[in-house]
Protein backbone atom coordinates (compact mmCIF):
# COMPACT_ATOMS: atom_id res chain seq x y z
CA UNK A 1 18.63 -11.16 155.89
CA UNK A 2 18.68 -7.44 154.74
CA UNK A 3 17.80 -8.54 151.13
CA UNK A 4 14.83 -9.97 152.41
CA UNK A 5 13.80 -7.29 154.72
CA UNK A 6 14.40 -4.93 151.40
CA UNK A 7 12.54 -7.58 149.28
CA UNK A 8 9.42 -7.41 151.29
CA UNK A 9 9.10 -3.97 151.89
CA UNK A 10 9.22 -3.24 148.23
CA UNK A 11 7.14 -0.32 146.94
CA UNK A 12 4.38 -1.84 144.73
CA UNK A 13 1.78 0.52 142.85
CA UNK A 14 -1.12 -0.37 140.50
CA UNK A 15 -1.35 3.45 139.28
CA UNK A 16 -0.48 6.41 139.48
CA UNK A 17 -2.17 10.01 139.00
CA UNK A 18 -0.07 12.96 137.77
CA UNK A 19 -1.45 16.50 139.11
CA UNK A 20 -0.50 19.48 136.99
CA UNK A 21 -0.70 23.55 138.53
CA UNK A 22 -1.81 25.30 135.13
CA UNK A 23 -1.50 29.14 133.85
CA UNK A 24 -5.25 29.03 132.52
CA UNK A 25 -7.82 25.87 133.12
CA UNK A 26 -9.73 26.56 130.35
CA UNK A 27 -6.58 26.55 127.79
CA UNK A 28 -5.87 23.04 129.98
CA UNK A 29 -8.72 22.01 129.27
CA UNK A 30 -9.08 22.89 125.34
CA UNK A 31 -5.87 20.84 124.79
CA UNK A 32 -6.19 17.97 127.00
CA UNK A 33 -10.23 17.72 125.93
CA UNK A 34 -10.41 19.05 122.64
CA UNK A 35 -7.08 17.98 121.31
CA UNK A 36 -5.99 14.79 122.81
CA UNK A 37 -9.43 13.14 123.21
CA UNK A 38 -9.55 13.22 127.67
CA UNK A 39 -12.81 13.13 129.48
CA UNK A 40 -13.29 15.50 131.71
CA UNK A 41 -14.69 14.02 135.33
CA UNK A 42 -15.03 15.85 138.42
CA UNK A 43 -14.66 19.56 138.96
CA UNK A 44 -13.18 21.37 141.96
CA UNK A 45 -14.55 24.65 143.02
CA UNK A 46 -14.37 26.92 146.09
CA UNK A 47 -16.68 29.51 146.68
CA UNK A 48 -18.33 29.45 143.04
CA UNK A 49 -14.63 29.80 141.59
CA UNK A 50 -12.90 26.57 139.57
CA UNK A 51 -9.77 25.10 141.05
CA UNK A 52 -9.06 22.11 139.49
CA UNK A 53 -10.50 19.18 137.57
CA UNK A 54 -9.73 15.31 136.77
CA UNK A 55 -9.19 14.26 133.31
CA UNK A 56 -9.43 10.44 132.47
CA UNK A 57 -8.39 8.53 129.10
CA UNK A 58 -9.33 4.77 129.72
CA UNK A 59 -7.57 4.07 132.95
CA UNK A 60 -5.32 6.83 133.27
CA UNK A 61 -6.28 10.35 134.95
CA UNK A 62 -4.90 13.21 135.44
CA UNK A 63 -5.93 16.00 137.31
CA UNK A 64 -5.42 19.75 136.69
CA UNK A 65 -4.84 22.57 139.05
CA UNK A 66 -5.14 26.57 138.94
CA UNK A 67 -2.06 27.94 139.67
CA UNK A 68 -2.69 30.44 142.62
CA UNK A 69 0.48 32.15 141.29
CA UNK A 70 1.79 32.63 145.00
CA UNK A 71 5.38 30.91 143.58
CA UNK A 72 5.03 34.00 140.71
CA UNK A 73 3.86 34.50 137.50
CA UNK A 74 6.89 33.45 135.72
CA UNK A 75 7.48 30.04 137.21
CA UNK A 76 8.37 27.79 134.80
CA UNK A 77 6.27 24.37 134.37
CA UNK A 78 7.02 20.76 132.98
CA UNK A 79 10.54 21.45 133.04
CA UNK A 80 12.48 18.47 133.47
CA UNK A 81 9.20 16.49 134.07
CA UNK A 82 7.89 13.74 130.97
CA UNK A 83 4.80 11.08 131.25
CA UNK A 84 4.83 8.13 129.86
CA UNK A 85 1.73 6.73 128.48
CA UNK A 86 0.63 3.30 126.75
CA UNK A 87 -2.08 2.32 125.20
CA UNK A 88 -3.46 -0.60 123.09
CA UNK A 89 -4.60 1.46 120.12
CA UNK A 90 -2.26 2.43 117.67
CA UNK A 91 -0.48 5.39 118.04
CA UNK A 92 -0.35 6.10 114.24
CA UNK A 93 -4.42 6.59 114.71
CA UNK A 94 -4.07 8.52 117.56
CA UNK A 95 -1.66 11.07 116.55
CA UNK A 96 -3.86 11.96 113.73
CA UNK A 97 -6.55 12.38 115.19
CA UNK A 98 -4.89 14.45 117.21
CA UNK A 99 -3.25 16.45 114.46
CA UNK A 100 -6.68 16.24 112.43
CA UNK A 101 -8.16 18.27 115.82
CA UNK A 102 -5.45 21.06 115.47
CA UNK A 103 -2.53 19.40 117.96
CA UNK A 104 0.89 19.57 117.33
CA UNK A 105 3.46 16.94 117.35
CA UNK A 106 7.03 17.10 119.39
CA UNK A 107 8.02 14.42 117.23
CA UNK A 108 6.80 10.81 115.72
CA UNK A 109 5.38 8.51 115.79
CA UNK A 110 8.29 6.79 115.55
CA UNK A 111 10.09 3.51 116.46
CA UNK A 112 12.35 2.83 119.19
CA UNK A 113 13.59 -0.80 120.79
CA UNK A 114 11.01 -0.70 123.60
CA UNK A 115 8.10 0.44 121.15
CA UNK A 116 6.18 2.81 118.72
CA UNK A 117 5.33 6.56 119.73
CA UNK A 118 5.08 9.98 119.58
CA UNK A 119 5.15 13.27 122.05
CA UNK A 120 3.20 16.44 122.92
CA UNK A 121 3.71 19.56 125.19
CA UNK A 122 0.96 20.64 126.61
CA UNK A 123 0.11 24.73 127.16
CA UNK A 124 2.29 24.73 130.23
CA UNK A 125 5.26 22.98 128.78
CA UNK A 126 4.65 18.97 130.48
CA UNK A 127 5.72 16.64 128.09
CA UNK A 128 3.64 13.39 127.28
CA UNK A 129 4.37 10.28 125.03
CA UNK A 130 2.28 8.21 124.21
CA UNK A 131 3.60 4.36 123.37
CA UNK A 132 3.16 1.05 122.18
CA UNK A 133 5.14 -0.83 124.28
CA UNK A 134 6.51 -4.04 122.22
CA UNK A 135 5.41 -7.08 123.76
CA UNK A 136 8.47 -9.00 126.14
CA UNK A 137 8.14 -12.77 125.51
């Protein structure tokens, strides 16, 4: 009986949205824009002043915070922290175009078991890859 009460109270998502407190937006913004080839959406402000902004690439967004810097200047971001990505597209393409807009890869892309793909660090030090997930038959 406690399997099924576990079984049907199973957490089940259809997405999920990472939200990132940043140094500087508009660096953010530069890299995630610029570099890896996000829209931006909408904008957050308070008072006239930016806070924050979502960032979408097909149906994945992410949204980006100013730091208030009430934790301290120095706190250390992305530590410990990676997203995973997929995408259809291959990830050969996208890392140079990425490269061919002035990005930098971590590594790859590369091959593993479970796929093909590279990394990035973005200004703040979060990690993304970005896969092709090998098909399970």
């Amino acid at each position: 009986m406690a399997t099924q009460t576990a079984t049907a109270a199973t957490l089940r998502l259809q997405s999920a949205s990472p939200s990132f407190t940043v140094n500087d937006l508009e660096k953010s913004r530069e890299f995630y824009c610029d570099v890896l080839g996000f829209q931006e959406g909408q904008r957050w402000e308070r008072d006239g002043k930016l806070l924050g902004f979502e960032l979408s690439a097909g149906d994945v967004v992410f949204m980006i915070g100013q730091d208030d810097f009430k934790k301290g200047r120095n706190r250390a971001k992305g530590e410990g922290f990676r997203i995973y990505c997929s995408t259809s597209r291959k990830v050969d393409e996208i890392a140079k175009e990425i490269t061919a807009r002035g990005g930098k890869l971590d590594e790859g892309p590369k091959d593993e078991e479970w796929g093909r793909h590279f990394s990035v660090t973005d200004p703040d030090g979060f990690k993304i890859t970005i896969a092709n997930e090998k098909k399970t038959k």
